[in-house]
N, C-alpha and C. Protein backbone atom coordinates (compact mmCIF):
# COMPACT_ATOMS: atom_id res chain seq x y z
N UNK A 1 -86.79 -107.98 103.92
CA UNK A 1 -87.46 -106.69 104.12
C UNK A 1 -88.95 -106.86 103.83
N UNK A 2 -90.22 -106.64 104.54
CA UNK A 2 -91.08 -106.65 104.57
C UNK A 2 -91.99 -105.26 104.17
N UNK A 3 -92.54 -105.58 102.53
CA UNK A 3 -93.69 -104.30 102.18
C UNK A 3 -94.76 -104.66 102.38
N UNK A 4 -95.53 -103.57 102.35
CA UNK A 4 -97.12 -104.03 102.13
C UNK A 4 -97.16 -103.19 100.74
N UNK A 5 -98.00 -103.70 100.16
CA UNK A 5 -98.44 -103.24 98.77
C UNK A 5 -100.17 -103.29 98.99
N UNK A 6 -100.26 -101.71 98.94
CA UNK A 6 -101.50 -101.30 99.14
C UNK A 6 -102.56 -101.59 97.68
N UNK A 7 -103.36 -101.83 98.41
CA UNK A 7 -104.43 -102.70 97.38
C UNK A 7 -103.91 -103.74 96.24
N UNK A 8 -103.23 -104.58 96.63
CA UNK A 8 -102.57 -105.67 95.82
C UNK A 8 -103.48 -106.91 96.15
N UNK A 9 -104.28 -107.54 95.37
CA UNK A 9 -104.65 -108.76 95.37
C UNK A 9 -106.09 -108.52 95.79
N UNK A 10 -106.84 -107.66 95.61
CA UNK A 10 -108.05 -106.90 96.22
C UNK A 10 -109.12 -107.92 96.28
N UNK A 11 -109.08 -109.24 95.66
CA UNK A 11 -110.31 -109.70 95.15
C UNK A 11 -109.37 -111.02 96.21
N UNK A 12 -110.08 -111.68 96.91
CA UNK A 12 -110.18 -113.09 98.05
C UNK A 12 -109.39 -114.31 97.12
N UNK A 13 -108.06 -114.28 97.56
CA UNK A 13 -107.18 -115.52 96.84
C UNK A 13 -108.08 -116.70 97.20
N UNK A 14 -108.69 -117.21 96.42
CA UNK A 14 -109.67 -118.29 96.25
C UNK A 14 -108.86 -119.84 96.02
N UNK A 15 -107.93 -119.86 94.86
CA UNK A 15 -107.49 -120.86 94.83
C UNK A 15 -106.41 -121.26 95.65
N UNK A 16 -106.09 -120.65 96.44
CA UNK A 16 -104.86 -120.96 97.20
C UNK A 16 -105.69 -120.49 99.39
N UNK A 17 -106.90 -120.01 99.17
CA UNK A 17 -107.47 -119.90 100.43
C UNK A 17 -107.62 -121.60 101.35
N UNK A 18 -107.28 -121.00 102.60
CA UNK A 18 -107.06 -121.99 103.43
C UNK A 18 -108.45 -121.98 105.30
N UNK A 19 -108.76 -122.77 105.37
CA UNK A 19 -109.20 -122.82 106.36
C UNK A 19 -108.77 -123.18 107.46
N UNK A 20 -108.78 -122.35 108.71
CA UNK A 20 -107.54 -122.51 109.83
C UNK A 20 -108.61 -121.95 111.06
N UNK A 21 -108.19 -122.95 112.06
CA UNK A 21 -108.78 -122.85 113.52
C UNK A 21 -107.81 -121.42 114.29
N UNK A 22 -106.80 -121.42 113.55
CA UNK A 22 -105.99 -119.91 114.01
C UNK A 22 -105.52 -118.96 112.95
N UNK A 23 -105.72 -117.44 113.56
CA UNK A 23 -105.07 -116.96 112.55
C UNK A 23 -104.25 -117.29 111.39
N UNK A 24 -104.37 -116.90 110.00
CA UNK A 24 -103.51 -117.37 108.61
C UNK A 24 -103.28 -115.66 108.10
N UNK A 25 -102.01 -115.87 107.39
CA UNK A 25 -101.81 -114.77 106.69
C UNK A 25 -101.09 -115.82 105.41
N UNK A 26 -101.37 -114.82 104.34
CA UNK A 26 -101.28 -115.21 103.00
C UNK A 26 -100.08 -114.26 102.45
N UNK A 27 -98.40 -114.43 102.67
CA UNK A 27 -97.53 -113.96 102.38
C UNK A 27 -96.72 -114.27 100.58
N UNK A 28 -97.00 -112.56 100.45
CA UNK A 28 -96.33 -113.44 98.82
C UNK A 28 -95.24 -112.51 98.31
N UNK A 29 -94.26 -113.35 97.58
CA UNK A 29 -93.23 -112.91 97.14
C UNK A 29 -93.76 -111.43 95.92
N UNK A 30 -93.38 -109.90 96.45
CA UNK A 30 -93.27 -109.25 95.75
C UNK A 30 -92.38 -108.75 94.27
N UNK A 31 -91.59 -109.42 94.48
CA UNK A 31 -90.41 -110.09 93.16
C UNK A 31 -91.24 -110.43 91.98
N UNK A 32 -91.78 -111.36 92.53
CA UNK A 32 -92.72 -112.37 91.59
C UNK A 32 -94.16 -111.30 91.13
N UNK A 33 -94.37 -111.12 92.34
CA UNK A 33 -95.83 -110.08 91.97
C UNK A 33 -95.31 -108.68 90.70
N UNK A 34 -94.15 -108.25 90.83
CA UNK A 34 -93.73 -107.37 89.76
C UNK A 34 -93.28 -107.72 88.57
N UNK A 35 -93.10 -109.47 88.39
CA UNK A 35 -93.19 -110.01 87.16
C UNK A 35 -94.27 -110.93 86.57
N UNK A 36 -95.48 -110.24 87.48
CA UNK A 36 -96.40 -110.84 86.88
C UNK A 36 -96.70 -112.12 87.41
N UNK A 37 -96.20 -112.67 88.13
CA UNK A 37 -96.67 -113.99 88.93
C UNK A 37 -97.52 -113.78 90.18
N UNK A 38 -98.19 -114.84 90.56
CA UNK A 38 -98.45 -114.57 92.00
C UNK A 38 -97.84 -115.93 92.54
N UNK A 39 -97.08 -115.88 93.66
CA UNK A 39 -96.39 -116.82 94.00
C UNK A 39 -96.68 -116.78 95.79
N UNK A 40 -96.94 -117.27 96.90
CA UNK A 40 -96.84 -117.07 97.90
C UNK A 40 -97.13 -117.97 98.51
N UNK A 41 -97.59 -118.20 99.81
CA UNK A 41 -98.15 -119.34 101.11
C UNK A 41 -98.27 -118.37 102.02
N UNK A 42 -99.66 -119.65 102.15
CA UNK A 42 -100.30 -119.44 103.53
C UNK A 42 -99.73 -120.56 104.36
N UNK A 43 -99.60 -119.36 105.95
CA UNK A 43 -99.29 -119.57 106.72
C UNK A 43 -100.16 -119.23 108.14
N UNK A 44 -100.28 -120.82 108.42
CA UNK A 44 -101.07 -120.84 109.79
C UNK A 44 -100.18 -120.35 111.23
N UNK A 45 -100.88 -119.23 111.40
CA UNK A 45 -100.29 -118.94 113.18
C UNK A 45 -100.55 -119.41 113.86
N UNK A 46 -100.30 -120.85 113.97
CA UNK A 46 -100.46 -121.96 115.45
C UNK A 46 -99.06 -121.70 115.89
N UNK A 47 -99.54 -120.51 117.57
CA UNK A 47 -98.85 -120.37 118.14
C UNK A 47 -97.78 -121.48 118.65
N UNK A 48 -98.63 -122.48 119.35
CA UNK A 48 -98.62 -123.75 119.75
C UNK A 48 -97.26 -124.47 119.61
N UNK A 49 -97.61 -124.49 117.94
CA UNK A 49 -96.53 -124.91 117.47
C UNK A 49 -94.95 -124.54 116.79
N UNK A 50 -95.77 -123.29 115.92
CA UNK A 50 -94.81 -122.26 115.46
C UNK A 50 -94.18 -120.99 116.34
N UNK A 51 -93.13 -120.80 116.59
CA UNK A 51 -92.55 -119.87 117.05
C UNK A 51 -92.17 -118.78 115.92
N UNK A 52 -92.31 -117.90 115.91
CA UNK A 52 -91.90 -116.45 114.98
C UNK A 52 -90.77 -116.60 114.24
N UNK A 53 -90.04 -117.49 114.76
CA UNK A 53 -88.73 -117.27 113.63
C UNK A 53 -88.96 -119.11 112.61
N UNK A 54 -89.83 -119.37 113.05
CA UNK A 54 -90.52 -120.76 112.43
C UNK A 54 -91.25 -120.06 111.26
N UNK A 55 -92.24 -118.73 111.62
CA UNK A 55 -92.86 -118.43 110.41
C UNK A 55 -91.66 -117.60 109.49
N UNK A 56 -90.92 -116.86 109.98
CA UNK A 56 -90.10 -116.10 108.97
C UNK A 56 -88.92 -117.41 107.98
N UNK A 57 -89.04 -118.61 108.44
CA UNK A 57 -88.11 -119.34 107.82
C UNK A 57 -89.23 -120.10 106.75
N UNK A 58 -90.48 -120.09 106.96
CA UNK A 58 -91.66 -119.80 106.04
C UNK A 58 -91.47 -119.16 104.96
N UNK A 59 -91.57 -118.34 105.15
CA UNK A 59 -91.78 -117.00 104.37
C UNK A 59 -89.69 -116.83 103.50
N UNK A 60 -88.70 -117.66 104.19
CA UNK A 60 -87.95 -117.28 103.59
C UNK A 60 -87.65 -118.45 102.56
N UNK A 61 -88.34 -119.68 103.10
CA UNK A 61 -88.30 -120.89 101.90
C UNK A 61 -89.29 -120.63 100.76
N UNK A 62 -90.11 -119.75 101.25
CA UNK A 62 -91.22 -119.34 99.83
C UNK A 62 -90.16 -118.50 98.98
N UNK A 63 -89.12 -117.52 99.37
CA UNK A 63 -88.95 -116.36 98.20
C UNK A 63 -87.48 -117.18 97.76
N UNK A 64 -87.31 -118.55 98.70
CA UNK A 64 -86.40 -119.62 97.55
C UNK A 64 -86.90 -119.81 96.46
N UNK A 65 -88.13 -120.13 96.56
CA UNK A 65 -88.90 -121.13 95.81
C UNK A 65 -89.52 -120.39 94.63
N UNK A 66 -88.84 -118.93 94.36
CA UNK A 66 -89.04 -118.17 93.43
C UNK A 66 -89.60 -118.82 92.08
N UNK A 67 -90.60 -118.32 91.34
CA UNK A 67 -90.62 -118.79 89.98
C UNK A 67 -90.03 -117.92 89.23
N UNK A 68 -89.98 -116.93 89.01
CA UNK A 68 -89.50 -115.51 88.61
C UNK A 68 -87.76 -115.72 88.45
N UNK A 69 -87.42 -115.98 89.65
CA UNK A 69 -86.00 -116.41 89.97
C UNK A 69 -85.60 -117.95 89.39
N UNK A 70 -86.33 -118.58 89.20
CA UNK A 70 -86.29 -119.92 88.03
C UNK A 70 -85.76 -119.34 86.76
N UNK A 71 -86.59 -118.62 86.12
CA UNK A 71 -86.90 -118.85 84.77
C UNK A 71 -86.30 -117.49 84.78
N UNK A 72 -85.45 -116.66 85.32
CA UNK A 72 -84.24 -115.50 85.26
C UNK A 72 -85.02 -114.31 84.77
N UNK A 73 -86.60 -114.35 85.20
CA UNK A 73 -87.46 -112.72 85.17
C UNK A 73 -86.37 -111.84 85.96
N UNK A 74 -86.17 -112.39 86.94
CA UNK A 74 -85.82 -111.74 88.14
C UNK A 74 -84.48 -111.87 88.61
N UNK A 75 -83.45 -111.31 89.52
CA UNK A 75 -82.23 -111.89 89.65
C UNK A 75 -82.69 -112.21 91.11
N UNK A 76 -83.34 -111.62 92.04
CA UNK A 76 -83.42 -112.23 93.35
C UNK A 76 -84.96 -112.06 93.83
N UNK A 77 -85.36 -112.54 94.51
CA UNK A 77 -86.58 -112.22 95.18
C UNK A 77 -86.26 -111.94 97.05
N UNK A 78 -86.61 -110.93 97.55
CA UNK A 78 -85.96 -110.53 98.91
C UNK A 78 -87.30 -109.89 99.99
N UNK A 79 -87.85 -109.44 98.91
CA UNK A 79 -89.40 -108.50 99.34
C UNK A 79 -90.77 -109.44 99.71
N UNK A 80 -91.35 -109.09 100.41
CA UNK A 80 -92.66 -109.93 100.96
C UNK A 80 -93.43 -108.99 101.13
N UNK A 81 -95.06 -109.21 100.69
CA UNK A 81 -96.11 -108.23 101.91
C UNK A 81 -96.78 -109.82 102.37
N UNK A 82 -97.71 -109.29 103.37
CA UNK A 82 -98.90 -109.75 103.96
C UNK A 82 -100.28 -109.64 102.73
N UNK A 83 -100.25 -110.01 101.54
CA UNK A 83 -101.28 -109.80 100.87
C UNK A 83 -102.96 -110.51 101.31
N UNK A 84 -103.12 -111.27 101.84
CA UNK A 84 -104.25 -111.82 102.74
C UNK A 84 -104.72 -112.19 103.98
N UNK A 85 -105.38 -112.04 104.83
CA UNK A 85 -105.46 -112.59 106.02
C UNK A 85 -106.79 -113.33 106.63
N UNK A 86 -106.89 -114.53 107.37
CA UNK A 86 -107.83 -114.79 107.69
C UNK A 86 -107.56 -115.03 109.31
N UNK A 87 -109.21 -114.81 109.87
CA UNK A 87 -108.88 -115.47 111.35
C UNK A 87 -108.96 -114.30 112.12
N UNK A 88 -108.87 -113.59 112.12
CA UNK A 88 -108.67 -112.16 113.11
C UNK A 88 -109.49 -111.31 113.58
N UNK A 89 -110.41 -111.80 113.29
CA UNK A 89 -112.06 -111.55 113.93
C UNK A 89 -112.53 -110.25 113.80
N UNK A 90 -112.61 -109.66 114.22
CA UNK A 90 -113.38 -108.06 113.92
C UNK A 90 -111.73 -107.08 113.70
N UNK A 91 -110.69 -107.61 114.16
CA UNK A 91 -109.49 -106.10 113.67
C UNK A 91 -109.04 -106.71 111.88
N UNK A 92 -109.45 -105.73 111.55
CA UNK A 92 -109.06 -105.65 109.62
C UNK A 92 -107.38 -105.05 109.61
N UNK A 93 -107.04 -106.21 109.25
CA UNK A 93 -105.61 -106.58 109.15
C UNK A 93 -105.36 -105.01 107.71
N UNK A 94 -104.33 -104.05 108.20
CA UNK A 94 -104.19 -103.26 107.11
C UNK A 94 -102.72 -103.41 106.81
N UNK A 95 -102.36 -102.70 105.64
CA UNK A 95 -101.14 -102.57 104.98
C UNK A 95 -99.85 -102.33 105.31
N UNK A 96 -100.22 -101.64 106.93
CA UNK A 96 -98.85 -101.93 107.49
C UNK A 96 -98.25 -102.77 108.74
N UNK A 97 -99.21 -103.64 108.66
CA UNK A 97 -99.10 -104.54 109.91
C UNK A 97 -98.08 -105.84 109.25
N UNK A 98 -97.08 -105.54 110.13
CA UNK A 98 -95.85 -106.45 110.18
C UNK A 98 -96.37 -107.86 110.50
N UNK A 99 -95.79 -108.96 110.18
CA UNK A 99 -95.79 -110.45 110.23
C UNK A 99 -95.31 -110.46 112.15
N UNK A 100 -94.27 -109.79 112.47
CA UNK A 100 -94.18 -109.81 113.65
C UNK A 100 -95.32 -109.05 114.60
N UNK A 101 -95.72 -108.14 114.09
CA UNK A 101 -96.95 -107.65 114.25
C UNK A 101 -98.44 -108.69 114.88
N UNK A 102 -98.29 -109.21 113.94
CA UNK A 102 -99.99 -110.30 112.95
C UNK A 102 -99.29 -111.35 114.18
N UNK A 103 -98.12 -112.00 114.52
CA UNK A 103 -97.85 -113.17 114.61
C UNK A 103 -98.41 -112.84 116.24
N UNK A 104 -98.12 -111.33 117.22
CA UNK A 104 -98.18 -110.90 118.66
C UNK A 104 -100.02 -111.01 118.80
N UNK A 105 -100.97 -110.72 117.67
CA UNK A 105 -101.89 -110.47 117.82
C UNK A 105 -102.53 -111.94 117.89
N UNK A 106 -101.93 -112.71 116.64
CA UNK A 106 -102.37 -114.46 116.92
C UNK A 106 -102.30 -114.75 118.21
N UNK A 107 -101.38 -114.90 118.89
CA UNK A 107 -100.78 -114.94 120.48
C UNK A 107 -101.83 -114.32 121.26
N UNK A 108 -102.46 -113.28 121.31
CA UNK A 108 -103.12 -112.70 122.16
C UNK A 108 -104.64 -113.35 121.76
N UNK A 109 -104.46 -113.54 120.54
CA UNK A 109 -106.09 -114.22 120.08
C UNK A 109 -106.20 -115.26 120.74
N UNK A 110 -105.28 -116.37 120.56
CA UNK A 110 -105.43 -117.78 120.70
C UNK A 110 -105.15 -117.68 122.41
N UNK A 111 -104.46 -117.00 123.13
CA UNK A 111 -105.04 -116.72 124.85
C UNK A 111 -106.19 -116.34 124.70
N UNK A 112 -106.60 -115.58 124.21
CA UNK A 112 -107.96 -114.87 124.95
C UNK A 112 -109.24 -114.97 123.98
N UNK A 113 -109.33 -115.42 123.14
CA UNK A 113 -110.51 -115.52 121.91
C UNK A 113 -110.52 -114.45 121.48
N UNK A 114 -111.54 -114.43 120.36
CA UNK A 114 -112.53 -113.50 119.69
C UNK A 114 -112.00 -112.29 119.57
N UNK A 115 -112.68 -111.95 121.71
CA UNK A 115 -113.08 -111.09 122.48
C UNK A 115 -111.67 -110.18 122.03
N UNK A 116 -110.80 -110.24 122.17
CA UNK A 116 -109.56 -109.44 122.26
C UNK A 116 -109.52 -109.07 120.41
N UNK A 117 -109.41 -109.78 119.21
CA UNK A 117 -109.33 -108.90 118.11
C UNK A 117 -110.64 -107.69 118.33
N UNK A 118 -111.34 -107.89 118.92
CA UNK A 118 -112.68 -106.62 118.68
C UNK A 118 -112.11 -105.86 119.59
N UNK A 119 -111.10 -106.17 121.04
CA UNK A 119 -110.80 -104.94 121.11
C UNK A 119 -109.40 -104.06 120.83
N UNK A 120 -108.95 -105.04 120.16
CA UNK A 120 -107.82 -104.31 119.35
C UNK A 120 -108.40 -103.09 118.48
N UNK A 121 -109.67 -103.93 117.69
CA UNK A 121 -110.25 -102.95 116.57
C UNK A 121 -111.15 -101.87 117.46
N UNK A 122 -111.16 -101.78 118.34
CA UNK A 122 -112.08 -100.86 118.98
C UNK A 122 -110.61 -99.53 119.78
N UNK A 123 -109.38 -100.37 120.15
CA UNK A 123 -109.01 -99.36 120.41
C UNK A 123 -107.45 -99.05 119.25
N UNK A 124 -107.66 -100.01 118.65
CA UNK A 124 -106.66 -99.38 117.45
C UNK A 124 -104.88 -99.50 117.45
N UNK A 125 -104.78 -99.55 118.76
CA UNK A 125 -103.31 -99.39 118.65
C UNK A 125 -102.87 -101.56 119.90
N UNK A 126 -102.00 -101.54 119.25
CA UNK A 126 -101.56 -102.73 120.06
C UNK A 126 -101.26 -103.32 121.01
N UNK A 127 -100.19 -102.41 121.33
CA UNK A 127 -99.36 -101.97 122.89
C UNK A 127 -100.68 -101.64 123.83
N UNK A 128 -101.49 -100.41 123.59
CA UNK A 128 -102.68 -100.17 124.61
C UNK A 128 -104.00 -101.16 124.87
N UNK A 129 -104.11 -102.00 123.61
CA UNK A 129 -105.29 -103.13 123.87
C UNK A 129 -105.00 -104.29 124.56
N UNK A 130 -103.56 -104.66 124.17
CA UNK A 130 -102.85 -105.62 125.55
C UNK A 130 -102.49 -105.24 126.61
N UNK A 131 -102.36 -103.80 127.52
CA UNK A 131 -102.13 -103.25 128.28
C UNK A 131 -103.39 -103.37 128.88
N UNK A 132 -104.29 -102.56 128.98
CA UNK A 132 -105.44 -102.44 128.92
C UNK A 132 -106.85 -103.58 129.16
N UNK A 133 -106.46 -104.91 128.38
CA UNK A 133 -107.35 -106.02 128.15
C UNK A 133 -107.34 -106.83 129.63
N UNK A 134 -106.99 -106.64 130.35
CA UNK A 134 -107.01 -107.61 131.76
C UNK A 134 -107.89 -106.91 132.72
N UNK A 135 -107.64 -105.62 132.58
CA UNK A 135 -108.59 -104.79 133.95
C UNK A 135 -109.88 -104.27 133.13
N UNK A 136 -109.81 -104.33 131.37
CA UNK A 136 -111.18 -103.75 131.42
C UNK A 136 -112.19 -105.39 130.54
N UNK A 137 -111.38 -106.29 130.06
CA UNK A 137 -112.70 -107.46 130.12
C UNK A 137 -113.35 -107.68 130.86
N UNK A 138 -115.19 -108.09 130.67
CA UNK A 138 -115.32 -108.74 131.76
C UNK A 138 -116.42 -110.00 131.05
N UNK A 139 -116.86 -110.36 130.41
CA UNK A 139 -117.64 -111.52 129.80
C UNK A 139 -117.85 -111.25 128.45
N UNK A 140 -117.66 -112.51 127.89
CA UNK A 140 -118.46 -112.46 126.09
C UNK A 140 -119.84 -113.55 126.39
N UNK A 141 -120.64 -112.94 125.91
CA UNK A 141 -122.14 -113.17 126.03
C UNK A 141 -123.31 -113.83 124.62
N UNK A 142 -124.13 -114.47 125.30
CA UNK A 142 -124.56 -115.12 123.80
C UNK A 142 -125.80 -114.11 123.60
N UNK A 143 -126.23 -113.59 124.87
CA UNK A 143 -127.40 -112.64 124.36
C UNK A 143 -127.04 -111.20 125.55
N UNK A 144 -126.68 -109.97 125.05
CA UNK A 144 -126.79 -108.83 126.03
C UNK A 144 -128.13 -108.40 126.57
N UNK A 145 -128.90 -108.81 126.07
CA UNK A 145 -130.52 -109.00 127.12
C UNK A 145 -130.64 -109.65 128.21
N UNK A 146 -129.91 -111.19 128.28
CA UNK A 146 -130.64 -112.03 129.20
C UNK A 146 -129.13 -111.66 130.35
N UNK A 147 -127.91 -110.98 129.99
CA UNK A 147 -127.21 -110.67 130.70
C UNK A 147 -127.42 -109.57 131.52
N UNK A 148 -127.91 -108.77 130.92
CA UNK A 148 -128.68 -107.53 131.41
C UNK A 148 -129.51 -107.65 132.71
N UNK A 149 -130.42 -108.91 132.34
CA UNK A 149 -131.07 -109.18 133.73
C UNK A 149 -130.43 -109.82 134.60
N UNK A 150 -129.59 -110.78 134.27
CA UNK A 150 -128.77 -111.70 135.15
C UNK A 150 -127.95 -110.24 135.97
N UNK A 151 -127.34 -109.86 135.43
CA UNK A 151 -126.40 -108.55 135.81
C UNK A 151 -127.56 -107.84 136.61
N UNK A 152 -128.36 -107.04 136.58
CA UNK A 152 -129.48 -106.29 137.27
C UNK A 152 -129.58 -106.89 138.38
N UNK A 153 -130.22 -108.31 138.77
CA UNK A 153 -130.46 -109.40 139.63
C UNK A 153 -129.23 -109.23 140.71
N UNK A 154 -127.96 -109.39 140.16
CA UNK A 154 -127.16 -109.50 141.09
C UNK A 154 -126.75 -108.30 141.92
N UNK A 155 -126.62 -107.30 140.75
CA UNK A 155 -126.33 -106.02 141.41
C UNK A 155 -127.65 -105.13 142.28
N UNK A 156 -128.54 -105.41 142.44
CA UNK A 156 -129.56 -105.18 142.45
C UNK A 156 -131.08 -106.24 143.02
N UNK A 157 -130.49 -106.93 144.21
CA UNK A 157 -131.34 -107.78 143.82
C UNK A 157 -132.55 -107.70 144.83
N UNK A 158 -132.85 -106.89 145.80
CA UNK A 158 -133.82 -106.61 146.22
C UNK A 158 -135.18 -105.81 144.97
N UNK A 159 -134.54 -105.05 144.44
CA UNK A 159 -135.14 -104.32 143.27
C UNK A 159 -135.77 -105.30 141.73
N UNK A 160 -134.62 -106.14 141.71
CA UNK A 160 -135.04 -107.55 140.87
C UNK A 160 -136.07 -108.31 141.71
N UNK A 161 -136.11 -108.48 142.70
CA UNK A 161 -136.91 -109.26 143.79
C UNK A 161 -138.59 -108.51 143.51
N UNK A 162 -138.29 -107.31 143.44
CA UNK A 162 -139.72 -105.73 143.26
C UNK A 162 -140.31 -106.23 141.90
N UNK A 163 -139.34 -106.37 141.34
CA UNK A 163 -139.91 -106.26 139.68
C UNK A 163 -140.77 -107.64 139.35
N UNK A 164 -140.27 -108.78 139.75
CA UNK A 164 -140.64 -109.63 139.83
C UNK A 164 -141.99 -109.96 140.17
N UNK A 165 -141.87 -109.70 141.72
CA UNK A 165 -143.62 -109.75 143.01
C UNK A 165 -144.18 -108.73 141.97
N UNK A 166 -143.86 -107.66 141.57
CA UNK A 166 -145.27 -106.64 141.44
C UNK A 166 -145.30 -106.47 139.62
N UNK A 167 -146.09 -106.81 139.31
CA UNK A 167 -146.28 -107.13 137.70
C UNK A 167 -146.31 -105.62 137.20
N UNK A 168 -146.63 -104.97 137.62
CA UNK A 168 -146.60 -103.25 137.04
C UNK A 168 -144.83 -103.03 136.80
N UNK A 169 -144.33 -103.27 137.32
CA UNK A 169 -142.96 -102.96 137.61
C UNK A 169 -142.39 -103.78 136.76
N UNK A 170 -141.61 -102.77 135.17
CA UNK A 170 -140.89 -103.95 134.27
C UNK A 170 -139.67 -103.24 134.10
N UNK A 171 -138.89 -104.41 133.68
CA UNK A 171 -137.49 -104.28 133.60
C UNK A 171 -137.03 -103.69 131.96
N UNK A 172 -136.17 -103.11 132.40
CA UNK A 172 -135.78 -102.31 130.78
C UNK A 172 -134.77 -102.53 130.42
N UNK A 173 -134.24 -103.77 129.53
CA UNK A 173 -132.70 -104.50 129.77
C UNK A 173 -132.06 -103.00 128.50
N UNK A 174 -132.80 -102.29 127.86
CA UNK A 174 -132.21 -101.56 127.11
C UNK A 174 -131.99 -100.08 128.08
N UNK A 175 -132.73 -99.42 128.75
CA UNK A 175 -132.12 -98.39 129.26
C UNK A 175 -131.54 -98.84 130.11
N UNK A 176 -131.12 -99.91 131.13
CA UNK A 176 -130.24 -100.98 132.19
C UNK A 176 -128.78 -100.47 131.34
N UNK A 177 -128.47 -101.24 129.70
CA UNK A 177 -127.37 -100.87 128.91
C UNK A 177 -127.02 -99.73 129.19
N UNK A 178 -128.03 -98.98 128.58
CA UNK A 178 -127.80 -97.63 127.99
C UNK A 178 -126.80 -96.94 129.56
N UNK A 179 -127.60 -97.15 130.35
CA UNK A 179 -126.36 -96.72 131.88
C UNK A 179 -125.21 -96.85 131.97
N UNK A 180 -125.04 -98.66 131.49
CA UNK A 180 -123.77 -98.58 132.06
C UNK A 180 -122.73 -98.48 130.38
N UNK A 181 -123.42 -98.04 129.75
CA UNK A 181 -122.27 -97.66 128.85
C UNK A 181 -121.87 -96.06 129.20
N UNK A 182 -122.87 -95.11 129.90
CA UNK A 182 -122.63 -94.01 130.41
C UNK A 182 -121.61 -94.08 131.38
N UNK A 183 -121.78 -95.30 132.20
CA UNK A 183 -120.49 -95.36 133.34
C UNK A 183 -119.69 -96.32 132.77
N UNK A 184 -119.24 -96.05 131.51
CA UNK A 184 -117.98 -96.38 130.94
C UNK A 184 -117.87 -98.15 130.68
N UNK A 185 -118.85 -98.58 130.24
CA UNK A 185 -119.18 -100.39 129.67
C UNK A 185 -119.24 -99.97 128.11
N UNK A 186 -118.85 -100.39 127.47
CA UNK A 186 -118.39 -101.00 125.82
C UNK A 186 -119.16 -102.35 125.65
N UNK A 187 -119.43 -102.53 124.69
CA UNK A 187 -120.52 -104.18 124.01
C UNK A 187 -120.10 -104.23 122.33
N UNK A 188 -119.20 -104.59 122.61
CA UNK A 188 -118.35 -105.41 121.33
C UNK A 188 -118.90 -106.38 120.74
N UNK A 189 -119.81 -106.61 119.24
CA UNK A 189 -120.20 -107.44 118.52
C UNK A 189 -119.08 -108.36 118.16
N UNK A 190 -118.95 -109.40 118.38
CA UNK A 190 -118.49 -110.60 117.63
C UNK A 190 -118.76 -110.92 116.51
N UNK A 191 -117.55 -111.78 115.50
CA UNK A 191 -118.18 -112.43 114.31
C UNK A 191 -119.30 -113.73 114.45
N UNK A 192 -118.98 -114.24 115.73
CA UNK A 192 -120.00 -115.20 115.34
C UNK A 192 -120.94 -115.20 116.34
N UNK A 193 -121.50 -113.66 116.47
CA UNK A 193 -122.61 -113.68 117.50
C UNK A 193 -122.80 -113.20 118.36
N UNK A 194 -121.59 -113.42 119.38
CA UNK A 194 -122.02 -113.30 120.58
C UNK A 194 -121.34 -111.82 120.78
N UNK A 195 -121.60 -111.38 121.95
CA UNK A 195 -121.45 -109.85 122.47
C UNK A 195 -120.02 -110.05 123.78
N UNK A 196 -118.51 -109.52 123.42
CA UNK A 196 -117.58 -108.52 124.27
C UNK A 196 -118.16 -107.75 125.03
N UNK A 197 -118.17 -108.06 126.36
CA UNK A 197 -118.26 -106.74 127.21
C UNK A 197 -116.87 -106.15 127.68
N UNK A 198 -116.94 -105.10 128.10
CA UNK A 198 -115.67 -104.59 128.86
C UNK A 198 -115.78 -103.03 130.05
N UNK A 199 -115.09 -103.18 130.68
CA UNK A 199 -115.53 -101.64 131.37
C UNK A 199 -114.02 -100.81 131.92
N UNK A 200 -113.88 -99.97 131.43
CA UNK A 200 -112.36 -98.89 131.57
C UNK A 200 -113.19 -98.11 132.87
């Protein structure tokens, strides 16, 4: 049975933090956490390799491996939350997001990058950001300025051609934006930089 225990472990498990090219969640025996232990593993979501019932046999050799259940604090350990997470880019993993949950979103990360946790976190629900993510992506960008013009140029390119020849005539890559977020374009910040576009 899977809890979350709201605000449990509030401060960045440091000695047991892991660095991972894919999503990690930091699952720990709640048994143990109610006798005062912290007992758990991290677990890397390499899709790749791990299949979902690969991580739950994870997570069920950890609440073997009871300390609590050693030393007879406890008679069983059965309970788990998600107490940490790394990897998941702009959506903030909360208290009730299931391991089967975390494991669908790794999957969609590691297809699509970045770009897709920002728009999970932008539209919140799961089912609708994977529904949704094919017809409204359309580039992640290292600068939304120099795309702006590239984008202008193409759509536009007699007018890019104007701006160019006649030096009076300048380009405004910020009111250019400002449009097409009016006709329904989104610009999703990334963690490491670069800019999600998308258009519904």
């Amino acid at each position: 049975m899977a809890l979350r225990l709201p605000g449990a472990f509030g401060q960045r498990l440091a000695e047991t933090e892991i660095m991972s090219s894919y999503p990690s969640i930091y699952v720990a025996s709640l048994g143990d956490y109610n006798c005062g232990r912290l007992h758990g593993t991290w677990i890397e979501l390499d899709v790749y390799t791990l299949t979902l019932d690969d991580v739950m046999e994870k997570v069920s050799a950890m609440l073997k491996a009871s300390p609590s259940v050693a030393v007879g604090a406890t008679d069983v350990a059965e309970e788990y939350a998600v107490h940490d997470a790394e990897g998941f880019g702009k959506y903030d993993v909360g208290e009730f997001d299931s391991i089967e949950r975390l494991y669908r979103i790794a999957e969609l990360m590691t297809e699509n990058g970045e770009a897709f946790s920002a728009w999970l976190a932008e539209k919140g629900d799961l089912e609708e950001a994977e529904e949704t993510w094919e017809d409204a992506y359309r580039i992640t960008v290292d600068s939304v300025t120099c795309w702006a013009y590239e984008d202008f140029a193409e759509m536009h390119p007699e007018a890019a051609k104007a701006a160019d020849d006649l030096h009076y005539l300048e380009f405004d890559p910020d009111a250019y934006i400002l449009g097409l977020e009016t006709d329904g374009y989104t610009f999703l910040a990334l963690a490491n930089g670069e800019t999600a576009i998308f258009c519904e």
